[in-house]
C-alpha atoms as a PDB file:
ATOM      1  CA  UNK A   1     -10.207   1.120  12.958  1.00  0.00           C
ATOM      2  CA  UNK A   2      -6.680   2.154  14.968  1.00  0.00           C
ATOM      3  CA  UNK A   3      -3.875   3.183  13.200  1.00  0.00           C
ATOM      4  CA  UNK A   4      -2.545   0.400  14.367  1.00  0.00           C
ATOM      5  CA  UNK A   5      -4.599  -1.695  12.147  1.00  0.00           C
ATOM      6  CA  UNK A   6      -4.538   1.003   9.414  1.00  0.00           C
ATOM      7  CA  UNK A   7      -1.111   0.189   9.348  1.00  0.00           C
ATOM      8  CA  UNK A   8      -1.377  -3.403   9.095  1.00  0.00           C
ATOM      9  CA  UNK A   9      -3.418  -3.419   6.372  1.00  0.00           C
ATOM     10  CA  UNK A  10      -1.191  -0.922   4.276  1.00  0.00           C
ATOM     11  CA  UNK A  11       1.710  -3.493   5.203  1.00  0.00           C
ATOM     12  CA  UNK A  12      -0.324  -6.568   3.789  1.00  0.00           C
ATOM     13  CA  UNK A  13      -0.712  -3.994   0.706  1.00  0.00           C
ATOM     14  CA  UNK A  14       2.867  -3.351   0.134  1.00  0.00           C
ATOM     15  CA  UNK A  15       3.645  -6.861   1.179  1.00  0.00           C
ATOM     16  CA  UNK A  16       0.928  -7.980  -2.007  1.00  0.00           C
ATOM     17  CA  UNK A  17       2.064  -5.767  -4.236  1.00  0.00           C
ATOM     18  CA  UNK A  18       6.056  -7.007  -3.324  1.00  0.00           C
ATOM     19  CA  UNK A  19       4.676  -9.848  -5.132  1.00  0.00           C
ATOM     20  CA  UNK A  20       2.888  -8.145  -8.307  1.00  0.00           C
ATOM     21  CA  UNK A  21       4.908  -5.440  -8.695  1.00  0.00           C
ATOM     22  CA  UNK A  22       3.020  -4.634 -12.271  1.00  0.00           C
ATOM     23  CA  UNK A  23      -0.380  -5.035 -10.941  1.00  0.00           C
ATOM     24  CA  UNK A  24      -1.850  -1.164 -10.013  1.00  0.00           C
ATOM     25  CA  UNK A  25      -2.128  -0.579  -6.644  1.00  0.00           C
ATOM     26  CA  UNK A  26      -5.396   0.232  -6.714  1.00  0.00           C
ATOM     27  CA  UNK A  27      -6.413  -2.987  -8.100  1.00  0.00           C
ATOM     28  CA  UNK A  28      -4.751  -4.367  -5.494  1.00  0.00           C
ATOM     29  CA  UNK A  29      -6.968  -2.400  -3.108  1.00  0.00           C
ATOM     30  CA  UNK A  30     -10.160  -3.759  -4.770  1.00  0.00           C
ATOM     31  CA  UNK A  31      -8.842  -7.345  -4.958  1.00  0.00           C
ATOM     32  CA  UNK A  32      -7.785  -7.261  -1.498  1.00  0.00           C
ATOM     33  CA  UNK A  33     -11.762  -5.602  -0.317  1.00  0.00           C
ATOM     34  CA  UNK A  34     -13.632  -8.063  -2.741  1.00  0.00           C
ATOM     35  CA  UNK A  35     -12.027 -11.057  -1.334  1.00  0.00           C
ATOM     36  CA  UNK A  36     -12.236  -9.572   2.202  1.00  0.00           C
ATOM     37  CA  UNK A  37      -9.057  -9.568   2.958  1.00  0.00           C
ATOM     38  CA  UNK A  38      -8.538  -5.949   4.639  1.00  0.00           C
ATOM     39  CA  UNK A  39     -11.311  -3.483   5.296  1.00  0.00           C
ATOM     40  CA  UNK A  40     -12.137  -0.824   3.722  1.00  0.00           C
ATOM     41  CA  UNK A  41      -9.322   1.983   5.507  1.00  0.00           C
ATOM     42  CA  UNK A  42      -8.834   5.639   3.555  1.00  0.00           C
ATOM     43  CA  UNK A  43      -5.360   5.785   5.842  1.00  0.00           C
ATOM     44  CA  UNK A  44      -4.548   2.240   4.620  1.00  0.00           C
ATOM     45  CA  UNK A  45      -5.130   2.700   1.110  1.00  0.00           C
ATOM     46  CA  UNK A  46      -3.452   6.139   1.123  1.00  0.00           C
ATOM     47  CA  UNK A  47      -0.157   5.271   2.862  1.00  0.00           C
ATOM     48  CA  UNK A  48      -0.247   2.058   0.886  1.00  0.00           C
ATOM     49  CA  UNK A  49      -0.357   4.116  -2.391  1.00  0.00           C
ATOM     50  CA  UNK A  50       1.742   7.431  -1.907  1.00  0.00           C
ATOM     51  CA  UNK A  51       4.879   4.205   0.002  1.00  0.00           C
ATOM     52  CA  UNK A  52       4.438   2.880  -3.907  1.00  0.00           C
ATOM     53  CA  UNK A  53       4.179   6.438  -5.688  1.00  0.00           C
ATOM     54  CA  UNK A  54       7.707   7.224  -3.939  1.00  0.00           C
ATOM     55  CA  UNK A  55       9.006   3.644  -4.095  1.00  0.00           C
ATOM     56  CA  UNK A  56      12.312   4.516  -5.473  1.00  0.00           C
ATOM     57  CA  UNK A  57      12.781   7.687  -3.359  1.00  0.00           C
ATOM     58  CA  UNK A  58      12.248   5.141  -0.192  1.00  0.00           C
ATOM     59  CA  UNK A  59      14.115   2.637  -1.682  1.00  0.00           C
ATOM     60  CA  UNK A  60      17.157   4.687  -1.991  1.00  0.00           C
ATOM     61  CA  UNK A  61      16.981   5.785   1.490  1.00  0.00           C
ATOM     62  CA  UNK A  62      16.959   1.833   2.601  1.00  0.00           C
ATOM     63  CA  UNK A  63      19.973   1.424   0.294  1.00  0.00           C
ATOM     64  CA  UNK A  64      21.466   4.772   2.065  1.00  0.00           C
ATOM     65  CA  UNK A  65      21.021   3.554   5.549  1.00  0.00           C
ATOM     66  CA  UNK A  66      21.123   0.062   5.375  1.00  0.00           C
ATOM     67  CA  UNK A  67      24.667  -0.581   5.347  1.00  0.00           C
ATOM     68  CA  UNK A  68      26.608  -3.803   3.945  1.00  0.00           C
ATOM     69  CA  UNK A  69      23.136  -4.428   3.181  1.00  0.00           C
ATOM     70  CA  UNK A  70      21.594  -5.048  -0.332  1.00  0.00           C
ATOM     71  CA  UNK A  71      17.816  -4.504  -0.929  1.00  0.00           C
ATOM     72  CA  UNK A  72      17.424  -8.252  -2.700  1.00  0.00           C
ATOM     73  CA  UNK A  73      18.985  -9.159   0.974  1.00  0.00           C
ATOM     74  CA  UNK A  74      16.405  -7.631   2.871  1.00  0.00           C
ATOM     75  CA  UNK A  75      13.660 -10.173   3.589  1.00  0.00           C
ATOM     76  CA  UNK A  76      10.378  -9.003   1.928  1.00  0.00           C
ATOM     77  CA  UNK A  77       8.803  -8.643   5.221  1.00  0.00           C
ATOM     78  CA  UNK A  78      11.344  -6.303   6.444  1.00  0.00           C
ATOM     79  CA  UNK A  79      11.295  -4.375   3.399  1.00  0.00           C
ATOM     80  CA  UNK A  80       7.768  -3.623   3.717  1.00  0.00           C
ATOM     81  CA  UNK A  81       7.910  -2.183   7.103  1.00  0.00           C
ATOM     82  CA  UNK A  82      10.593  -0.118   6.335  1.00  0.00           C
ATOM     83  CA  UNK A  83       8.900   1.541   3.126  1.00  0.00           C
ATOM     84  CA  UNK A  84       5.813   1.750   5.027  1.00  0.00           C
ATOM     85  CA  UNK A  85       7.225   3.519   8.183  1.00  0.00           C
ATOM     86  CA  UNK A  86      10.223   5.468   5.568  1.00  0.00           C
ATOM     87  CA  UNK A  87       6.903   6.787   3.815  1.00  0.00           C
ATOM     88  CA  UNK A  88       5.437   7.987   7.228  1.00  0.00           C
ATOM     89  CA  UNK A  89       8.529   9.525   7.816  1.00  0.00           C
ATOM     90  CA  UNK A  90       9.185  11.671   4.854  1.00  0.00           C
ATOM     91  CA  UNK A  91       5.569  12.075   3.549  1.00  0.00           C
ATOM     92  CA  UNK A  92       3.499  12.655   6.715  1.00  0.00           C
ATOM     93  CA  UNK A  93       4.846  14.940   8.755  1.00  0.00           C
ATOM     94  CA  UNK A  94       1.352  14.709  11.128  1.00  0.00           C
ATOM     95  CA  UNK A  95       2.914  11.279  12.730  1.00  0.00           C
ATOM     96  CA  UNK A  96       5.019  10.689  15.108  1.00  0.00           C
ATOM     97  CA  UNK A  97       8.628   9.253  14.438  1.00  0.00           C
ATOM     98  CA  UNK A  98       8.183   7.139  17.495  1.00  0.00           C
ATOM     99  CA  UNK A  99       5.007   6.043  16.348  1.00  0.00           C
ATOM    100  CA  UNK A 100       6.214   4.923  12.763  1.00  0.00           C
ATOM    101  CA  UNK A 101       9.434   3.509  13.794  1.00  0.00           C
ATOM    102  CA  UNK A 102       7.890   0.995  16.525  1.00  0.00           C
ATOM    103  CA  UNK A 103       4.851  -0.038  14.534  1.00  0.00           C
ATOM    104  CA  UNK A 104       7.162  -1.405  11.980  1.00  0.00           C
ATOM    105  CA  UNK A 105       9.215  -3.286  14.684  1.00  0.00           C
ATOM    106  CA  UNK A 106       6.373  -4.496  15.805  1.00  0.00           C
ATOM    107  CA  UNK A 107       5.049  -5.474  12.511  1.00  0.00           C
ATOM    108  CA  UNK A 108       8.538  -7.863  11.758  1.00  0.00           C
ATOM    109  CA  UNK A 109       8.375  -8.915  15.246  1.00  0.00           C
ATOM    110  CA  UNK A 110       4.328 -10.335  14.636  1.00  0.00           C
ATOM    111  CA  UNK A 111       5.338 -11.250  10.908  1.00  0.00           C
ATOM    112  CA  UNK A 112       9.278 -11.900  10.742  1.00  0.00           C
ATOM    113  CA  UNK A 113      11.948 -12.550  12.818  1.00  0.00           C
ATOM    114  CA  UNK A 114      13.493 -11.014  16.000  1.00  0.00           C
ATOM    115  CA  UNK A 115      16.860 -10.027  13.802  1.00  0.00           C
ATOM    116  CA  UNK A 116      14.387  -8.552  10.928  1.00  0.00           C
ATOM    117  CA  UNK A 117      12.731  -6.087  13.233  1.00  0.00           C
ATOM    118  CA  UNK A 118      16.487  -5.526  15.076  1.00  0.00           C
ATOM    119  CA  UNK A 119      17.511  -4.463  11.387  1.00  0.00           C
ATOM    120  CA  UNK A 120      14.584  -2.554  10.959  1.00  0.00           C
ATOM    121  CA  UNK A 121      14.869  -0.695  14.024  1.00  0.00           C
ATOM    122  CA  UNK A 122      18.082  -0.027  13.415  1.00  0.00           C
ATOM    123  CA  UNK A 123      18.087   1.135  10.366  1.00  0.00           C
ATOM    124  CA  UNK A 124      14.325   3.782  10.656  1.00  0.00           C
ATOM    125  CA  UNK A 125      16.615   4.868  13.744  1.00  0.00           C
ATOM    126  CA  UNK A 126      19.783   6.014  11.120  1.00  0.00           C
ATOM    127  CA  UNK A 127      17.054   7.441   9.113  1.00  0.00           C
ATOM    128  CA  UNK A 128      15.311   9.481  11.622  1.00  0.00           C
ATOM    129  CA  UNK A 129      18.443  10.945  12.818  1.00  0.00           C
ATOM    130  CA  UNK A 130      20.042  11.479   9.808  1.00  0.00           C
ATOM    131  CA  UNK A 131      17.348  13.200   8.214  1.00  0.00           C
ATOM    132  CA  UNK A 132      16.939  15.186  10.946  1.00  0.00           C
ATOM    133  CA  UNK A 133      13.606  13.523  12.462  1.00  0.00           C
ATOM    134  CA  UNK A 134      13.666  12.901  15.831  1.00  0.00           C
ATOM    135  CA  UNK A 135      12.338  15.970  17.407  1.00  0.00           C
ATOM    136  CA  UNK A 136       9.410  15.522  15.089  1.00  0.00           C
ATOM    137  CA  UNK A 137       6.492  14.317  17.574  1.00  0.00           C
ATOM    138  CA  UNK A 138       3.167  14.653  15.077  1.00  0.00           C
ATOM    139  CA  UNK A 139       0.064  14.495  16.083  1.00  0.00           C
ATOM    140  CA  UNK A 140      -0.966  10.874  15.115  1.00  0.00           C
ATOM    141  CA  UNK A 141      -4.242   9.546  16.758  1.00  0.00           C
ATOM    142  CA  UNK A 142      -3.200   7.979  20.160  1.00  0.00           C
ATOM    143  CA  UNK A 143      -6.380   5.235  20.205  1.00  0.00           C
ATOM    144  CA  UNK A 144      -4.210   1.858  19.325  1.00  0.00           C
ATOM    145  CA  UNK A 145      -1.066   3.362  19.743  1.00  0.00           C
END
């Protein structure tokens, strides 16, 4: 499996659990592999479960950099690209800022709107240069990238 993929499976995760917010993640996981629904990814599960673990840390950033913007505003699609790619971003320094901040475009663009992954461009590009991320070029897996 890509990254890529990896990716879009921790997405569908956080998207899930958007939805059950008291349900454990991990049960989410299982649910989500019994019923077939995603594949069995350690990279998927992981960045699915440390974006929850720091949920409010990532939240707060969206708040920070998403000006004029509430988070009950933010489309739920939206919200779970940004705390996916925010979690890439402050958690895992080993990819790419480039990497992280167009796979979540590209994830609103396939699942969302043309103004959601705008917004979400816009605002994982305040957040990489404001926290002083840009320069960081990881060393992510290139295959699906």
């Amino acid at each position: 499996m890509t990254r890529s993929q990896s990716r879009e499976q921790a997405f569908a995760l956080l998207f899930e659990k958007s939805f059950n917010p008291e349900t454990d993640m991990d049960d989410i996981i299982s649910l989500s592999l019994e019923n077939e629904l995603i594949e069995p990814d350690e990279f998927a599960s992981m960045l699915a479960q440390t974006a929850w673990d720091k949920l409010f840390s990532i939240d707060d950033i969206i708040e920070k950099y998403s000006k004029n913007w509430k988070k009950h505003r933010i489309s739920r699609v939206a919200l779970s690209a940004m705390r996916l790619s925010i979690c890439e971003l402050m958690y895992i320094p080993e990819v790419p800022v480039g990497t992280s901040i167009n796979e979540a475009v590209e994830l609103c663009k396939k699942y969302a709107t043309a103004e959601d992954a705008s917004f979400v461009n816009g605002v994982l590009g305040s957040v990489a240069r404001e926290e002083k991320l840009a320069d960081r070029s990881g060393s992510d897996a290139p295959e699906g990238e």
